[in-house]
N, C-alpha and C. Protein backbone atom coordinates (compact mmCIF):
# COMPACT_ATOMS: atom_id res chain seq x y z
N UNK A 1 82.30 103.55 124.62
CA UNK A 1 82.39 104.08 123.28
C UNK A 1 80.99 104.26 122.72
N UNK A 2 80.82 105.23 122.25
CA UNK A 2 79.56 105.96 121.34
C UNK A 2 80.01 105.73 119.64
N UNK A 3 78.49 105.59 118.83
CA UNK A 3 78.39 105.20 117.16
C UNK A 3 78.05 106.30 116.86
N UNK A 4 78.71 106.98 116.19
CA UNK A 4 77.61 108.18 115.55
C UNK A 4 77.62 107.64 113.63
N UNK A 5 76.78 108.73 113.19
CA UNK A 5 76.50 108.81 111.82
C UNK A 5 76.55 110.45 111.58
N UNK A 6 77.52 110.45 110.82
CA UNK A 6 77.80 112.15 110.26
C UNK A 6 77.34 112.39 108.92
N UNK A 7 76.40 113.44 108.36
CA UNK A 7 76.19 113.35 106.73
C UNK A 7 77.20 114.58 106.10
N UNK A 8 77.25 114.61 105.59
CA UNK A 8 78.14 115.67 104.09
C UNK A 8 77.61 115.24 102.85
N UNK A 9 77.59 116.23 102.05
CA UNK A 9 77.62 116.42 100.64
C UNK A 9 78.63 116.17 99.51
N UNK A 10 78.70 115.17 99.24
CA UNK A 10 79.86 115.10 98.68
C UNK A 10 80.72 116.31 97.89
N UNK A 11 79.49 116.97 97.45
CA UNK A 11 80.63 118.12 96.63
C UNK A 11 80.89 119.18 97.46
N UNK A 12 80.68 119.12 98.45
CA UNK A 12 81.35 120.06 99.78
C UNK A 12 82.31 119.51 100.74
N UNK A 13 82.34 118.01 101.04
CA UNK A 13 83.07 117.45 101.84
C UNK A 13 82.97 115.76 101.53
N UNK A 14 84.06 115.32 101.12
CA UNK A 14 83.85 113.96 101.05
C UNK A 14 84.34 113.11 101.60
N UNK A 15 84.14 111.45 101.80
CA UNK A 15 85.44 110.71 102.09
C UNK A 15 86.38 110.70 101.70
N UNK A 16 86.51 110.70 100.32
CA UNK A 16 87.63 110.99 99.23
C UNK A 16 88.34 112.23 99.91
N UNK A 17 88.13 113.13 100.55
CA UNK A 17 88.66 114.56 101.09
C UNK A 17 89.36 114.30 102.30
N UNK A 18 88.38 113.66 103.00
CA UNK A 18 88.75 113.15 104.74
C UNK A 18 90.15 112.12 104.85
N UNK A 19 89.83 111.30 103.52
CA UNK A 19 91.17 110.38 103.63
C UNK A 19 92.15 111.24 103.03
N UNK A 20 92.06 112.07 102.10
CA UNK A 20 93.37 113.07 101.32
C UNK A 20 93.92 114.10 102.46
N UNK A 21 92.97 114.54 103.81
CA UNK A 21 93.26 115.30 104.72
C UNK A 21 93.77 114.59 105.83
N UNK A 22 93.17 113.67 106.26
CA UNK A 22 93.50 112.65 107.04
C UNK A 22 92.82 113.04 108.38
N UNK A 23 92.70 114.16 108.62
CA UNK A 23 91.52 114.65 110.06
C UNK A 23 90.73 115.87 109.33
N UNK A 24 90.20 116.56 110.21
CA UNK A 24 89.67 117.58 109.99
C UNK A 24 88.45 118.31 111.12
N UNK A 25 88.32 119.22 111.19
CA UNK A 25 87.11 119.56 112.02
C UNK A 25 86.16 119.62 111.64
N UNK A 26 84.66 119.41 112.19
CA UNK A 26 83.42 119.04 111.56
C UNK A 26 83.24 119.84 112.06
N UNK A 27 82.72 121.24 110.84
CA UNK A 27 82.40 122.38 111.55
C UNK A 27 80.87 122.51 110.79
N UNK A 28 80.25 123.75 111.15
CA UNK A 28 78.66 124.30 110.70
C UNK A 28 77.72 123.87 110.59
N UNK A 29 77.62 123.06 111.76
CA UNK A 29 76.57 122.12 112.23
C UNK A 29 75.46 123.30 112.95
N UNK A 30 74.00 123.27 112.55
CA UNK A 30 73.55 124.52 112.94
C UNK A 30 72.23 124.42 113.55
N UNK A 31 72.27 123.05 113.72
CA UNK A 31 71.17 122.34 114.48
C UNK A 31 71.57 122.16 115.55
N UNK A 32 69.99 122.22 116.98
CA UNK A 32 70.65 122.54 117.87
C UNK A 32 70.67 120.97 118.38
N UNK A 33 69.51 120.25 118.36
CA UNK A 33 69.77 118.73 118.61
C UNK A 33 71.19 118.13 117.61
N UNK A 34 71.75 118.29 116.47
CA UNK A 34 72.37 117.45 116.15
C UNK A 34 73.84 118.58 116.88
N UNK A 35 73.86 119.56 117.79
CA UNK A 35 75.23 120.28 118.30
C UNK A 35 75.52 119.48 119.25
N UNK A 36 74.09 119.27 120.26
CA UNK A 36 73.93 118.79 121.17
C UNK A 36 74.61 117.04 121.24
N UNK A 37 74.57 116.53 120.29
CA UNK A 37 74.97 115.28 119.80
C UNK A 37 76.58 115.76 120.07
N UNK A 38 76.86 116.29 118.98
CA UNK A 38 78.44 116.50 119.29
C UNK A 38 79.12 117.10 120.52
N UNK A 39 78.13 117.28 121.57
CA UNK A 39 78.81 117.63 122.79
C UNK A 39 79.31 116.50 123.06
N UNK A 40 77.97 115.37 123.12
CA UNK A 40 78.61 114.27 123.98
C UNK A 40 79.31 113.34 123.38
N UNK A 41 79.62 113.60 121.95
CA UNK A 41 80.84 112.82 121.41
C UNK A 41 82.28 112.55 122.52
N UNK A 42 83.37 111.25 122.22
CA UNK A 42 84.20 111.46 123.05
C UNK A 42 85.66 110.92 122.19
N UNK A 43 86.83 111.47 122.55
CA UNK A 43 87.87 111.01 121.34
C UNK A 43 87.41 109.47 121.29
N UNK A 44 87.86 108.73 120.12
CA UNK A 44 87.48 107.38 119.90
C UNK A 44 86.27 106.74 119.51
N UNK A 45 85.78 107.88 119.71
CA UNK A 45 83.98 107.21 119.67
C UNK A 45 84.21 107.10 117.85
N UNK A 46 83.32 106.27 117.34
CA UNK A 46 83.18 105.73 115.78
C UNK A 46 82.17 105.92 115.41
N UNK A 47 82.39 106.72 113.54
CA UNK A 47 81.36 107.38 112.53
C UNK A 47 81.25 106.24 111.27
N UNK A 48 80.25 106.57 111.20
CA UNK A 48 79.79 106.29 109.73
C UNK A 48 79.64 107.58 109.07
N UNK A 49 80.42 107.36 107.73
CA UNK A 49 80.38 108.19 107.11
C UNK A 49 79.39 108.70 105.84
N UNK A 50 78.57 109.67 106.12
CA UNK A 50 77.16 109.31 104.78
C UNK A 50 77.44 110.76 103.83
N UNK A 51 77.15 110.30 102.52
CA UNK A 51 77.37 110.76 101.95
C UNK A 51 75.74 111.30 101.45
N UNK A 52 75.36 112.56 101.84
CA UNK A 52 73.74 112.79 101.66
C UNK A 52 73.60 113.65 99.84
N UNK A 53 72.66 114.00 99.88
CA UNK A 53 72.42 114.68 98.26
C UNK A 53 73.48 114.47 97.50
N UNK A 54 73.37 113.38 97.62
CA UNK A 54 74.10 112.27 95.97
C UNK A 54 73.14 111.54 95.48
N UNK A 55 74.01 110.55 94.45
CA UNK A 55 73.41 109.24 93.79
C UNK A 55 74.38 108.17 93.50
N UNK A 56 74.39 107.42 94.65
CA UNK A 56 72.87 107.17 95.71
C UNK A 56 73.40 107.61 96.89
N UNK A 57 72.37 108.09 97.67
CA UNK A 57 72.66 108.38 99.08
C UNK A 57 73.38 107.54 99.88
N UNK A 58 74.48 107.57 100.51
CA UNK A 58 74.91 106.13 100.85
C UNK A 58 75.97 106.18 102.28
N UNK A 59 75.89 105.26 102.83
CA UNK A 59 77.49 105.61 104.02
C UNK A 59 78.55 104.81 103.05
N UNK A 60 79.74 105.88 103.45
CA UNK A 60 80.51 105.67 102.20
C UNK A 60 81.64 105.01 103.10
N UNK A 61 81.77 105.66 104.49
CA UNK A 61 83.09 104.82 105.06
C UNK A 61 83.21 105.26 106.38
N UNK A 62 83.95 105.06 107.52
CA UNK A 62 83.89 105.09 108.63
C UNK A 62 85.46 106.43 109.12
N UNK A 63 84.71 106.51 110.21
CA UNK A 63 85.94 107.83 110.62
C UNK A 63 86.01 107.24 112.79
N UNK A 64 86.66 108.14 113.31
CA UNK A 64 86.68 108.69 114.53
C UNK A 64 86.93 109.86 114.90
N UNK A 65 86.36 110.20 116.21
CA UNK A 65 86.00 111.43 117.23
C UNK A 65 87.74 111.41 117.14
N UNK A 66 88.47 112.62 116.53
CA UNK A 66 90.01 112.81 117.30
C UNK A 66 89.73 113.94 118.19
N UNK A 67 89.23 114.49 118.48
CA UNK A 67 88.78 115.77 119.60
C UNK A 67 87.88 116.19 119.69
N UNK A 68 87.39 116.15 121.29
CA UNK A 68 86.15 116.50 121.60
C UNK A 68 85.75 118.04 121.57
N UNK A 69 84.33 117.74 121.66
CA UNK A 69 83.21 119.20 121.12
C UNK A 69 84.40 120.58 121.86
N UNK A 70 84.44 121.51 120.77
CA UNK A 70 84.55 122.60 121.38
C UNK A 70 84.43 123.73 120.51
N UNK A 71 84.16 125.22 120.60
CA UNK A 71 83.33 126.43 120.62
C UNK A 71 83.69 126.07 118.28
N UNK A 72 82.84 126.37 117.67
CA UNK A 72 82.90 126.66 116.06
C UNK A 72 83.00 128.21 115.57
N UNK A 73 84.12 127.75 115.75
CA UNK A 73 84.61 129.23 115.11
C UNK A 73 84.70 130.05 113.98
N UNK A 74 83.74 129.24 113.05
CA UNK A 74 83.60 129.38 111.82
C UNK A 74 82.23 130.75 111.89
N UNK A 75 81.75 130.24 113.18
CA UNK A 75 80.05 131.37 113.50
C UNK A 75 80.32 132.45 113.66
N UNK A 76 81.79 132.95 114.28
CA UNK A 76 82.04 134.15 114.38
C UNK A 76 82.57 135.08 113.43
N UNK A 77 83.34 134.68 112.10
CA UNK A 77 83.74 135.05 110.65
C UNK A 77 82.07 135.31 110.12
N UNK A 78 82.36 136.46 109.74
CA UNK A 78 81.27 137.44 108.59
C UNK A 78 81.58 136.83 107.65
N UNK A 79 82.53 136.68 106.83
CA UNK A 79 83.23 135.51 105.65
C UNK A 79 82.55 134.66 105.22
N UNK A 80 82.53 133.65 106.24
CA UNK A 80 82.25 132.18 106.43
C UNK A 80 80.90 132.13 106.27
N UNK A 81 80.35 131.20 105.44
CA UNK A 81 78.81 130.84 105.05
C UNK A 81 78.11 130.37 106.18
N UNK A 82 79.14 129.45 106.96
CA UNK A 82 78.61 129.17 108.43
C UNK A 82 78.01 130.23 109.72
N UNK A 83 78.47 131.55 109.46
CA UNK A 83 78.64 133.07 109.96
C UNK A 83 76.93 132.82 110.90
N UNK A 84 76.80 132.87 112.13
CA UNK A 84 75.76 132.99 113.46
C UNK A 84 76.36 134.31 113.73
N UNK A 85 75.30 135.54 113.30
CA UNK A 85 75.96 136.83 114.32
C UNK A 85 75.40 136.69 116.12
N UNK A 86 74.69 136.10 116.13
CA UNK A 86 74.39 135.54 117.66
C UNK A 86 75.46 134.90 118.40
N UNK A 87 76.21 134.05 117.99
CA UNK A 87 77.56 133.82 118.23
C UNK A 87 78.33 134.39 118.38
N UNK A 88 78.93 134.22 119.72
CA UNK A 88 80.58 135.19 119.64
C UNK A 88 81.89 134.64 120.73
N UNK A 89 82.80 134.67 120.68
CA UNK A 89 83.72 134.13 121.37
C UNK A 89 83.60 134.20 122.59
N UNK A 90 82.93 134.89 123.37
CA UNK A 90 82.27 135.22 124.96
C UNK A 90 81.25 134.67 124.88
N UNK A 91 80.80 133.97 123.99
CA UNK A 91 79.01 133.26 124.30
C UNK A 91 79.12 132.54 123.41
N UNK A 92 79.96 131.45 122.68
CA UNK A 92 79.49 130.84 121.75
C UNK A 92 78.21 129.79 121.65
N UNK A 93 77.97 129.51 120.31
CA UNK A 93 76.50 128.87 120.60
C UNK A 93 76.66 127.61 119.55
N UNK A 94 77.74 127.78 118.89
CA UNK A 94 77.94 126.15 118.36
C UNK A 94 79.21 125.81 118.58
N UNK A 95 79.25 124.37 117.93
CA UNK A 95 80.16 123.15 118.48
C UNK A 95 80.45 122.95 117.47
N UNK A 96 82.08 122.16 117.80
CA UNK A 96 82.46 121.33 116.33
C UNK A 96 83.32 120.01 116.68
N UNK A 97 83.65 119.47 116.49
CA UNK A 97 84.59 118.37 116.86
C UNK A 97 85.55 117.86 115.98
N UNK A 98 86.70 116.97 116.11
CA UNK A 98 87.55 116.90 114.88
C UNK A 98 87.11 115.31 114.99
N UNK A 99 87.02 115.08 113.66
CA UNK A 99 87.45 113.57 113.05
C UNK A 99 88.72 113.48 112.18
N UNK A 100 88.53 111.76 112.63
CA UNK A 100 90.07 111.49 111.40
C UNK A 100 89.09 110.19 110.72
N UNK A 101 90.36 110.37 109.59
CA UNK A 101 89.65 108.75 108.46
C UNK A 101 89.58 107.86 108.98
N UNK A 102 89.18 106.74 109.10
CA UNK A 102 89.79 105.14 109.25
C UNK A 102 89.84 104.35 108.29
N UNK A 103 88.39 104.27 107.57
CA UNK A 103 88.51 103.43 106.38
C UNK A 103 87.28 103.88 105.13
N UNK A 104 87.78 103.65 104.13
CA UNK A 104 86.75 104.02 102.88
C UNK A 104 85.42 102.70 102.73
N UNK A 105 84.72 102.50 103.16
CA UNK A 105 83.64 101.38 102.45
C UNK A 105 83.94 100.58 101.28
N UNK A 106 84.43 99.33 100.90
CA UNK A 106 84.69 98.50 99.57
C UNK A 106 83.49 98.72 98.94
N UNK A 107 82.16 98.20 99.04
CA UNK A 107 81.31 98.82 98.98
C UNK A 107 79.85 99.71 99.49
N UNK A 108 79.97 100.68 98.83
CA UNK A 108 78.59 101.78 99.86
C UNK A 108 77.41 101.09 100.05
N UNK A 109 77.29 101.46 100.95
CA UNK A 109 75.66 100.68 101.49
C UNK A 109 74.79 102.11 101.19
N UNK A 110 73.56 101.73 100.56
CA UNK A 110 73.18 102.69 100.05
C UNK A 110 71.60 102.85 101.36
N UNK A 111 71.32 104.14 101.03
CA UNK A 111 70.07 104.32 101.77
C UNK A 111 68.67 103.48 101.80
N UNK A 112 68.55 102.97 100.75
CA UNK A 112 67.83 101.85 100.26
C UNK A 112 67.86 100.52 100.68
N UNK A 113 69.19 100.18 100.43
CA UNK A 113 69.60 98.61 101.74
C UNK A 113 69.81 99.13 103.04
N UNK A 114 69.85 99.98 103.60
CA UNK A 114 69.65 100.41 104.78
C UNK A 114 68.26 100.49 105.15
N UNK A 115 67.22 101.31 104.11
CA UNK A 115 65.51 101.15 104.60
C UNK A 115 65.79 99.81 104.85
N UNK A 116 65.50 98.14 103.74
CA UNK A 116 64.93 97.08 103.43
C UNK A 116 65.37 96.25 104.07
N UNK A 117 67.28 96.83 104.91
CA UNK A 117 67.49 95.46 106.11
C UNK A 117 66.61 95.84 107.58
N UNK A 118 66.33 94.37 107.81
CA UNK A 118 65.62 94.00 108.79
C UNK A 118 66.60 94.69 110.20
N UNK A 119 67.60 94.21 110.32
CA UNK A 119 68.37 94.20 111.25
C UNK A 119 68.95 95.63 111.38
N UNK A 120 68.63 96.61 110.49
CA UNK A 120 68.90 98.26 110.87
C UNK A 120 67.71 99.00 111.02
N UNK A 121 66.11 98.10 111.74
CA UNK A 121 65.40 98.75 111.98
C UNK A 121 65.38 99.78 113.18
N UNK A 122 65.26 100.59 113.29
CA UNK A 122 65.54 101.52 114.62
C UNK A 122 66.23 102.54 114.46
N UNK A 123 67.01 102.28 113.33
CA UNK A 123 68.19 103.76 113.30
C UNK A 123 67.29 104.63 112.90
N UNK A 124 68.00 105.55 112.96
CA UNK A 124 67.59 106.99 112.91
C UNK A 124 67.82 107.49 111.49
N UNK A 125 68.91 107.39 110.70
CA UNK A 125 68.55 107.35 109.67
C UNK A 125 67.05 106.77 108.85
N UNK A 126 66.65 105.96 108.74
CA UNK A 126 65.23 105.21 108.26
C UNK A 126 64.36 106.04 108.85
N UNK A 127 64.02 107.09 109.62
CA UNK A 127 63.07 107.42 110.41
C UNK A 127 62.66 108.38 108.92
N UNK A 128 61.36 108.86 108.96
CA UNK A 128 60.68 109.87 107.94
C UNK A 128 61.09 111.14 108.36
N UNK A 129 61.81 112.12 107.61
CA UNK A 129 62.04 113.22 107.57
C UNK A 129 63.10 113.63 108.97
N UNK A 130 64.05 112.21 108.68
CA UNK A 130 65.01 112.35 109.44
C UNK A 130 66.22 113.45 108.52
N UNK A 131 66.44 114.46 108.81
CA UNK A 131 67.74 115.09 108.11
C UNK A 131 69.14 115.69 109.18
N UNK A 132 69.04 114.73 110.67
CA UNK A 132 70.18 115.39 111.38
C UNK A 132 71.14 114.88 110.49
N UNK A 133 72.50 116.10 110.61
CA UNK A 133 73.75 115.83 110.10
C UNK A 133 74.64 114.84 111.04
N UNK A 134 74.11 115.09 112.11
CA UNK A 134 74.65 114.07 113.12
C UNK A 134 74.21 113.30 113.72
N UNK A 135 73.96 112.05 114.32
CA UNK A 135 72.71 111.32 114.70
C UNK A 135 74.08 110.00 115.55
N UNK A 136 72.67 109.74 116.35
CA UNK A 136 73.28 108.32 117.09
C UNK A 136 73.19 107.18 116.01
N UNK A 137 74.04 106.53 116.61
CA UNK A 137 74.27 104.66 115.46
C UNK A 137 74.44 103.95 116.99
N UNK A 138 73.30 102.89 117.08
CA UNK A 138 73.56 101.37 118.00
C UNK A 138 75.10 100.86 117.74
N UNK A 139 75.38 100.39 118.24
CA UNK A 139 76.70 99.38 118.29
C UNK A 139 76.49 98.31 117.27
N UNK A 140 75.07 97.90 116.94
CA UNK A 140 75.04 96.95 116.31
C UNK A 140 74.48 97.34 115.01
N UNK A 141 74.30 98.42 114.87
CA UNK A 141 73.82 99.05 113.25
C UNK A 141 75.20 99.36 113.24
N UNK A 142 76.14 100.12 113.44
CA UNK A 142 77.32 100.45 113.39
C UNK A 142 78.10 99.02 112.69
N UNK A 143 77.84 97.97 113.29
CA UNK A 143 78.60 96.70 112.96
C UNK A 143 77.98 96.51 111.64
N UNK A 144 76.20 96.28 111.59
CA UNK A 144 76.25 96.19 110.21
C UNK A 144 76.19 96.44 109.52
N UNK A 145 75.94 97.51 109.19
CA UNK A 145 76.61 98.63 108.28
C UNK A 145 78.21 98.23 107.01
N UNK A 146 78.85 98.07 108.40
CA UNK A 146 80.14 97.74 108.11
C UNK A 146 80.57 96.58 107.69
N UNK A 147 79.32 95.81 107.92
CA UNK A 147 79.22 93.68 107.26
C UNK A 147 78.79 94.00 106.16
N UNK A 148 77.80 95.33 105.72
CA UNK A 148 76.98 95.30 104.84
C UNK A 148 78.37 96.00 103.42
N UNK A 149 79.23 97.09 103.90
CA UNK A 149 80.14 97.69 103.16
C UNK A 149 81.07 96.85 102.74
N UNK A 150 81.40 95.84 103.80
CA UNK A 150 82.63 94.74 103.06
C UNK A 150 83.75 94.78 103.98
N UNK A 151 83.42 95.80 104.85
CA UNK A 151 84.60 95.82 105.93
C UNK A 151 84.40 94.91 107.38
């Protein structure tokens, strides 16, 4: 099993949304290192859920991989804000994967107690001018994280 860390905006996609939907596909990911991440996602693998350009920046709650990486079909719609005309159903060039809820955070661990604990030094989040939407989580930042939320 693999940890990831997924970000959203809250006023585009929230936990509050993910638990009212109950899955969903994580689509318009447009980075090629954080696509690359979601290749090697696998069903089961476990998210932290972050909630980015808010106040406060924070992981708000945890999800899982329900289906692995396959073609984002959102790149090929002119429509869609996500829209890659480089993309196309004979060559696609991004990925998406589905998550489902698991649990909401009692309370958010904010980006701030995430810099100042000792014991989440290394993540990738804390790094300077870290902004993947998708990123690896240790097994053991993953855990505390989740000591730190109340779960």
């Amino acid at each position: 099993m693999q940890y990831w860390l997924i970000k959203s905006e809250p006023g585009a996609y929230s936990i509050a949304d993910l638990k009212r939907d109950g899955h969903t596909h994580w689509n318009g990911v447009r980075n090629y290192q954080a696509r690359n991440f979601m290749r090697t996602m696998q069903v089961g693998d476990r998210i932290l859920f972050y909630h980015s350009n808010a106040e406060p920046m924070a992981v708000v709650g945890t999800a899982t991989v329900a289906k692995a990486a396959y073609p984002d079909f959102t790149a090929w719609d002119p429509k869609d804000h996500h829209f890659d005309p480089k993309s196309t159903p004979e060559k696609p060039l991004w990925d998406m994967v589905d998550v489902a809820y698991e649990a909401t955070l009692p309370q958010p661990v904010t980006l701030e107690q995430i810099k100042r604990d000792d014991a989440l030094e290394g993540m990738v989040l804390r790094q300077k001018g870290s902004r993947l939407s998708v990123q690896p989580v240790s097994a053991a930042h993953f855990e505390r994280v989740c000591t730190l939320g109340g779960l």
